[in-house]
N, C-alpha and C. Protein backbone atom coordinates (compact mmCIF):
# COMPACT_ATOMS: atom_id res chain seq x y z
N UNK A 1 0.84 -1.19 0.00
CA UNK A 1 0.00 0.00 0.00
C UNK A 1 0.88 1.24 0.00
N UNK A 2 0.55 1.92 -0.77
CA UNK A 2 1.35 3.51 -0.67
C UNK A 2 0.57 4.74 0.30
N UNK A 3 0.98 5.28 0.49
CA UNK A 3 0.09 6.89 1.55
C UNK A 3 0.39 7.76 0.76
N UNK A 4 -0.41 8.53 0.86
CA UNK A 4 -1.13 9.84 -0.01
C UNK A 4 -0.14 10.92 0.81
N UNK A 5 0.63 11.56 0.04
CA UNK A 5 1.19 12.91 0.82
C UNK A 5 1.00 13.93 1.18
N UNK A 6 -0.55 14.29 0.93
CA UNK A 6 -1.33 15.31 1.27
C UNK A 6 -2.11 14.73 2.56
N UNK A 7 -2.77 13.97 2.63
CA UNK A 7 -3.92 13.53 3.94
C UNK A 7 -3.10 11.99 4.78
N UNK A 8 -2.07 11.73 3.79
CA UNK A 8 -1.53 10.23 5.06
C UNK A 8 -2.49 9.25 4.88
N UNK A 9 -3.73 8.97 4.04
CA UNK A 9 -3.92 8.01 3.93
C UNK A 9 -3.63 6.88 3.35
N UNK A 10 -3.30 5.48 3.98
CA UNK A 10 -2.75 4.57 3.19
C UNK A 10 -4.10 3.96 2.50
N UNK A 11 -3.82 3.69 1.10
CA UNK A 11 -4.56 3.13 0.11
C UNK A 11 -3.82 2.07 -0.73
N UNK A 12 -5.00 0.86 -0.92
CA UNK A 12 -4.22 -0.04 -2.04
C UNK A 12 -4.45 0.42 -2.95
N UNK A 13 -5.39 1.61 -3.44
CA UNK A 13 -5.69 2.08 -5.20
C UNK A 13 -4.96 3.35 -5.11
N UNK A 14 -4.01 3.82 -4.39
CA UNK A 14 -3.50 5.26 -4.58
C UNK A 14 -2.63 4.96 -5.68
N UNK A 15 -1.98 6.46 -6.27
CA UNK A 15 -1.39 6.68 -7.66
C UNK A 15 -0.23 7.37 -7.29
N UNK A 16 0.57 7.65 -8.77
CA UNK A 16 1.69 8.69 -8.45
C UNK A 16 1.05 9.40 -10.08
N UNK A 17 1.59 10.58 -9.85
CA UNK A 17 1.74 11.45 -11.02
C UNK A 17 3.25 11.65 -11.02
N UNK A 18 3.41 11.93 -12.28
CA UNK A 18 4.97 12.23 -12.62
C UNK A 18 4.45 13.93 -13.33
N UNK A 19 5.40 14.58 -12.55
CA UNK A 19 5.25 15.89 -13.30
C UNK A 19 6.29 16.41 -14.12
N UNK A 20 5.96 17.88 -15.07
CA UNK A 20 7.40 17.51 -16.22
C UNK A 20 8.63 18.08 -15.62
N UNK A 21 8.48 18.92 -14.01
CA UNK A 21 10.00 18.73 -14.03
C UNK A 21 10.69 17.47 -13.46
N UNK A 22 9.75 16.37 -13.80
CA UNK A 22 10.76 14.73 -13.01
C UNK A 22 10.04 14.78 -11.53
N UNK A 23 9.34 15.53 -10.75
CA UNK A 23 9.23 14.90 -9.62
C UNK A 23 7.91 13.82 -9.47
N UNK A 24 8.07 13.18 -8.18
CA UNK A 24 6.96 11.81 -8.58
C UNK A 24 6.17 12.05 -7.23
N UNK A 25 4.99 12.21 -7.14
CA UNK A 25 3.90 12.28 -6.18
C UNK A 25 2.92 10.67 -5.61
N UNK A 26 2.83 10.74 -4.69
CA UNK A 26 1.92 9.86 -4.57
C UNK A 26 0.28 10.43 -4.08
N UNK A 27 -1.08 10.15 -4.41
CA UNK A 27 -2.04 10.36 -3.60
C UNK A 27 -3.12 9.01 -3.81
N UNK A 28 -3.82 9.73 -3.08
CA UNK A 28 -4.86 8.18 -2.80
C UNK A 28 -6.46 8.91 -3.34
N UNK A 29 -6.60 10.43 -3.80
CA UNK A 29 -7.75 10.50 -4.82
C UNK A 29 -7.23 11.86 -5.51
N UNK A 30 -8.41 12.14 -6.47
CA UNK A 30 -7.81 13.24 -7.53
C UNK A 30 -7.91 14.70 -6.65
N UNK A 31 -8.49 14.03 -5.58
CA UNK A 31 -8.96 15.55 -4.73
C UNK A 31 -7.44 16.15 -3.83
N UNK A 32 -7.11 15.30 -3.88
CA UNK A 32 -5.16 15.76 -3.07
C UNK A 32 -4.71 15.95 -4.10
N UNK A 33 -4.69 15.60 -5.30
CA UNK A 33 -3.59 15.75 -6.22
C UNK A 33 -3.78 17.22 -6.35
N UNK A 34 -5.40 17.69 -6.71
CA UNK A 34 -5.40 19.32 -7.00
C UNK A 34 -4.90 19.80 -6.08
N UNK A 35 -4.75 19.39 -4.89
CA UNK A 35 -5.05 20.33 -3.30
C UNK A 35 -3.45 20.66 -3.60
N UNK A 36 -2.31 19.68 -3.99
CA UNK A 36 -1.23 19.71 -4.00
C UNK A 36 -0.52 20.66 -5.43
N UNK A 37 -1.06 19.99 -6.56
CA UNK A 37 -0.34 20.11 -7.77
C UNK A 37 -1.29 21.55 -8.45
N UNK A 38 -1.99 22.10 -8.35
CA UNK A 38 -3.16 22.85 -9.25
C UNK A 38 -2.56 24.34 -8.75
N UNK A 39 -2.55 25.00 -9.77
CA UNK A 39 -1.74 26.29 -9.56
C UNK A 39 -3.30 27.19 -9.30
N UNK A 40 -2.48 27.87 -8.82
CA UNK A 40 -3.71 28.78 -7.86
C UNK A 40 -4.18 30.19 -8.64
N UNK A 41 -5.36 31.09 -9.26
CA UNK A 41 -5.35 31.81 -9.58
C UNK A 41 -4.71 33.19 -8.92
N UNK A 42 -4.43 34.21 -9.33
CA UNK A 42 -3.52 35.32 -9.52
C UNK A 42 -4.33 36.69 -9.40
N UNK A 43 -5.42 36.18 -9.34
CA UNK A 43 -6.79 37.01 -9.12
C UNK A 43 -7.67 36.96 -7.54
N UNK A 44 -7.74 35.58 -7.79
CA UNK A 44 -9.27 35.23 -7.05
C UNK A 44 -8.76 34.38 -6.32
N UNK A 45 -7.41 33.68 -6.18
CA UNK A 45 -6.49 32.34 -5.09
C UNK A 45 -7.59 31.31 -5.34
N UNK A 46 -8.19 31.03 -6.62
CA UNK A 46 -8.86 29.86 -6.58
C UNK A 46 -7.95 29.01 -7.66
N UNK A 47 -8.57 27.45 -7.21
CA UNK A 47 -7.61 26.47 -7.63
C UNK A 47 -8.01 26.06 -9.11
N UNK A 48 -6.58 26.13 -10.01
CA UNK A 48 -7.82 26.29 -11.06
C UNK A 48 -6.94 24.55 -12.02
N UNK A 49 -8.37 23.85 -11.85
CA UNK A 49 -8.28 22.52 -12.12
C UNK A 49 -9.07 22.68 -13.92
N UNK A 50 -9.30 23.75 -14.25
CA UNK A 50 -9.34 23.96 -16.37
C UNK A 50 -8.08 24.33 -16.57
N UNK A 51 -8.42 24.73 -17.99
CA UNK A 51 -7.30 25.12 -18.71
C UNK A 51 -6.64 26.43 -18.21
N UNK A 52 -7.53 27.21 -17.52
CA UNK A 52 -7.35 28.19 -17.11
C UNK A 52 -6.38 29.38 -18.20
N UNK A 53 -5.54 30.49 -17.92
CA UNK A 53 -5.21 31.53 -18.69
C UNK A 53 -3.93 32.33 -17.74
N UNK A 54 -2.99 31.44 -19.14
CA UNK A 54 -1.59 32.46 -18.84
C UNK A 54 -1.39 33.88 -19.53
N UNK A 55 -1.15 34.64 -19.00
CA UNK A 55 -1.15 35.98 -19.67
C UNK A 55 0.38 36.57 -18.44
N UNK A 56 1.48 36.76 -19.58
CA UNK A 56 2.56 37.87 -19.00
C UNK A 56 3.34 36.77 -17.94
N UNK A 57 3.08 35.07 -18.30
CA UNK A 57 4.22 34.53 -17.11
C UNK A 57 2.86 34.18 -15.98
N UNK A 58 1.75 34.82 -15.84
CA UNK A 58 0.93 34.99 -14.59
C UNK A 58 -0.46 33.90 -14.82
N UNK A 59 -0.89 32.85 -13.93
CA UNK A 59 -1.76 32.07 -14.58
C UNK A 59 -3.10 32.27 -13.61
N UNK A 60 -4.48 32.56 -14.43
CA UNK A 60 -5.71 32.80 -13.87
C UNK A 60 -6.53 31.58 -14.30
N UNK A 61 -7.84 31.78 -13.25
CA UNK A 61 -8.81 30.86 -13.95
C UNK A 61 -9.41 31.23 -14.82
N UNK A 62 -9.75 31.89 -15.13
CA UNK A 62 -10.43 32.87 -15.99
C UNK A 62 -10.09 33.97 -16.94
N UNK A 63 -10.50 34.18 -18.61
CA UNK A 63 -9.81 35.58 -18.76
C UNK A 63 -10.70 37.01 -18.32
N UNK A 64 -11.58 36.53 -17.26
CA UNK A 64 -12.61 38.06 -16.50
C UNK A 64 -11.20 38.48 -15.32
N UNK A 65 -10.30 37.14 -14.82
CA UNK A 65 -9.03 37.73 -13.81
C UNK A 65 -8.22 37.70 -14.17
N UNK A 66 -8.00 37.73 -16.17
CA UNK A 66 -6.63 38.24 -16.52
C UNK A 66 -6.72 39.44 -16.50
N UNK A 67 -7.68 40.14 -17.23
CA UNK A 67 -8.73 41.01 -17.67
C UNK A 67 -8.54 42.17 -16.27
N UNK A 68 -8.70 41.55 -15.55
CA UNK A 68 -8.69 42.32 -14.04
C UNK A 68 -7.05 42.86 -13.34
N UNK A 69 -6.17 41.58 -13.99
CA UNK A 69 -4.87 42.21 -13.32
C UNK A 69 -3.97 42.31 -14.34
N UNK A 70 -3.68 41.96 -15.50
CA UNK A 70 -3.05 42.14 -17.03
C UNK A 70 -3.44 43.41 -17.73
N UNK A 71 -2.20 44.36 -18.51
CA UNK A 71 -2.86 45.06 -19.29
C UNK A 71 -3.17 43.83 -20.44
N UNK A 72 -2.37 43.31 -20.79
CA UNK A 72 -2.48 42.22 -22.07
C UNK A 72 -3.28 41.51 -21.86
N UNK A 73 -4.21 41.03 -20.86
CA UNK A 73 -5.42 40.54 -20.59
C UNK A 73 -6.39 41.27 -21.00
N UNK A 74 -6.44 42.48 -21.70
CA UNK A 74 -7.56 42.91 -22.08
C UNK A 74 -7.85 42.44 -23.26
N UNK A 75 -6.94 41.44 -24.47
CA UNK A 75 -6.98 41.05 -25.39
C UNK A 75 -7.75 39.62 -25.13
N UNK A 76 -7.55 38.75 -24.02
CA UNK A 76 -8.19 37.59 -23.42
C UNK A 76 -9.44 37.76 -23.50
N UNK A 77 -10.24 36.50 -24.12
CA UNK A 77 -11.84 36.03 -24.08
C UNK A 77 -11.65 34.71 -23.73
N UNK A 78 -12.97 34.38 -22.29
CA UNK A 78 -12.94 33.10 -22.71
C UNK A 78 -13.98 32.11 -23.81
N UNK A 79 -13.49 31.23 -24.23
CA UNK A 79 -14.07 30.74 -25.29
C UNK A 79 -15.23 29.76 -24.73
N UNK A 80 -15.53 29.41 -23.71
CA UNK A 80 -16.69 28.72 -22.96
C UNK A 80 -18.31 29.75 -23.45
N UNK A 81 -18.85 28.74 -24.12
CA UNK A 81 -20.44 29.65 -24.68
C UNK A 81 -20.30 30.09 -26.16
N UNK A 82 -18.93 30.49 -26.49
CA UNK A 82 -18.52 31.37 -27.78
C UNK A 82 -18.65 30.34 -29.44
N UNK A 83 -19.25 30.91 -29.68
CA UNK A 83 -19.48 30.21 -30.70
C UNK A 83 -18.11 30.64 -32.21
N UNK A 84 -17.87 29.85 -32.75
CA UNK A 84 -16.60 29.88 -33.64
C UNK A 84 -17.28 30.63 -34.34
N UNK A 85 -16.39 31.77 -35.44
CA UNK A 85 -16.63 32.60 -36.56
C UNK A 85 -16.57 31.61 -37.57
């Protein structure tokens, strides 16, 4: 059994993720992995488990909180609802 490095629980179904700079994680659900690995918005400190929006090096959940702290975020839409030209 492996233990989860966020909560210590030992599990026989826990996982590792490998991330790309080489380091190797273990957890025991997808809910530690975000708690651990999910970069945090730059706006709003929410955890942002989409694709979320890099603008200037700086990563948001949203482009309404690039929009909010980027001048170059004023060029950001998000494409959720948007229908293609």
């Amino acid at each position: 059994m492996a233990t989860c490095e966020v909560c210590g629980n030992e599990y026989w179904m826990a996982f590792e993720v490998r991330t790309v700079s080489g380091d190797t994680h273990t957890f025991d659900c997808f809910e530690c992995a975000a708690q651990k690995l999910a970069p945090i918005c730059e706006h709003c400190d929410v955890k942002i488990l989409g694709h979320g929006v890099e603008v200037g090096g700086r990563f948001f959940c949203c482009a309404h909180c690039a929009r909010a702290e980027e001048a170059q975020g004023a060029e950001i839409r998000d494409a959720v609802g948007a229908r293609p030209a």
